[in-house]
Protein backbone atom coordinates (compact mmCIF):
# COMPACT_ATOMS: atom_id res chain seq x y z
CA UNK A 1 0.00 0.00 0.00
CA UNK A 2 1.46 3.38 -0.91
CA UNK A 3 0.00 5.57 1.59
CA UNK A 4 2.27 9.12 0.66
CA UNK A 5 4.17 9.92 -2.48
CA UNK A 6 5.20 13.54 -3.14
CA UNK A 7 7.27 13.57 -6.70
CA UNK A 8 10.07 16.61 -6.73
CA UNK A 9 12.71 18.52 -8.95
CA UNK A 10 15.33 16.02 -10.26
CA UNK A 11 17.78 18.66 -7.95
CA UNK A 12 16.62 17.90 -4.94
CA UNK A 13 18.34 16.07 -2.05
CA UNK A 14 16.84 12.76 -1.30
CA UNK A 15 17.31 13.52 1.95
CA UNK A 16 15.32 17.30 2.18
CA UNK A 17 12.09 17.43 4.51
CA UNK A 18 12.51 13.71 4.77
CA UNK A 19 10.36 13.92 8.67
CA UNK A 20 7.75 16.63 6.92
CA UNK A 21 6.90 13.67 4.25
CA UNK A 22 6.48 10.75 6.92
CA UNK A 23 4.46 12.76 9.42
CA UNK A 24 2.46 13.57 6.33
CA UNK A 25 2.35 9.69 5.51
CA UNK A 26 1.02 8.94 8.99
CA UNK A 27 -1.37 11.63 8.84
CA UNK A 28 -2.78 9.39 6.01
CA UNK A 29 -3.49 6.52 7.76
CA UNK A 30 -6.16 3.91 8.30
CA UNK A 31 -7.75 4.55 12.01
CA UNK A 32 -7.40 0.89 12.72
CA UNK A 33 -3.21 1.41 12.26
CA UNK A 34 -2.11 1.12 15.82
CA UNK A 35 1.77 0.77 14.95
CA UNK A 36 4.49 1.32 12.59
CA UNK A 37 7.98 1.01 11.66
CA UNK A 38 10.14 2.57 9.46
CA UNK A 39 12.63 1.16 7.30
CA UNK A 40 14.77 2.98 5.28
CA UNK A 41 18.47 3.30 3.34
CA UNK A 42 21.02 5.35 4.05
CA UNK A 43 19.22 8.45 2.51
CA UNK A 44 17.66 7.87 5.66
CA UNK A 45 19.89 8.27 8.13
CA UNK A 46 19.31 11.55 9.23
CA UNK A 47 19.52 13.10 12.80
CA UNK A 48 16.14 15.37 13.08
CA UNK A 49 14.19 12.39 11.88
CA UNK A 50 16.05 9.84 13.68
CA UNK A 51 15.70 11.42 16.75
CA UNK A 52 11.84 12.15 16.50
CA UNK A 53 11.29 8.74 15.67
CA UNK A 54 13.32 7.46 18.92
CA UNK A 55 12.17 9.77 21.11
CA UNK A 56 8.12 9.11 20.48
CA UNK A 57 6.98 12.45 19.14
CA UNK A 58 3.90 10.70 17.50
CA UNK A 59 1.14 11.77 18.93
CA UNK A 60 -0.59 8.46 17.52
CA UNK A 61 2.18 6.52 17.15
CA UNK A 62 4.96 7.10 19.97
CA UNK A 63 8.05 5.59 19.53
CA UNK A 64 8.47 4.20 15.94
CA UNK A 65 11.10 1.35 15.52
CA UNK A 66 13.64 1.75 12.44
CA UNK A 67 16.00 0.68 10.54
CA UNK A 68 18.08 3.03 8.40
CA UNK A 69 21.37 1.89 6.39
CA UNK A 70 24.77 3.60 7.30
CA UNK A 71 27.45 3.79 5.57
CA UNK A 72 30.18 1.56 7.12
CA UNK A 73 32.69 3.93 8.06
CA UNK A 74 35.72 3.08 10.52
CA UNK A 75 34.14 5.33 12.81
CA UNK A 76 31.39 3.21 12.99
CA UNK A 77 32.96 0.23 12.86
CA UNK A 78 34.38 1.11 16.06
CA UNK A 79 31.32 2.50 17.39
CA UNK A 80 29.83 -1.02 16.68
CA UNK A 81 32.36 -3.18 17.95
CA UNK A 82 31.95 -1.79 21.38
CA UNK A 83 28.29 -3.01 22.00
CA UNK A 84 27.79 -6.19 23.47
CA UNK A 85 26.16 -9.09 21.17
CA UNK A 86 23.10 -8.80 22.81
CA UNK A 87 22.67 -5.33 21.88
């Protein structure tokens, strides 16, 4: 189901208004839709939506789950190889 689809420029970012479009998207839901996740690449990954997804500020929704790609940087490959497996 395609519930939001907003076709731009061929100039712009990927990445611009990225939290305005999905906050439109939920606004589009079905009444009965009592969850969702997000799962995106690494066009994604990017901080203001990140953090309003993690820190709940769905009225409806509250905390979404995700999954964005990253880029595998040796930054992050240190990052990762600090958390335990369980993480």
């Amino acid at each position: 189901m395609i519930a939001y689809s907003h076709f731009r420029d061929g100039n712009v970012p990927c990445g611009l208004e990225q939290l305005a479009a999905l906050k439109r998207a939920l606004e589009l839901l079905p009444v009965g839709v009592e969850k969702v996740r997000l799962h995106m690449d690494t066009q994604g990954y990017e901080w203001e939506l990140l953090r309003w997804l993690a820190e709940g500020k769905s009225e409806r929704f509250g905390v979404i789950e995700f999954v964005v790609g990253a880029d595998v940087t040796q930054e992050l490959r240190k990052e990762v190889a600090k958390l335990k497996a369980s993480a």
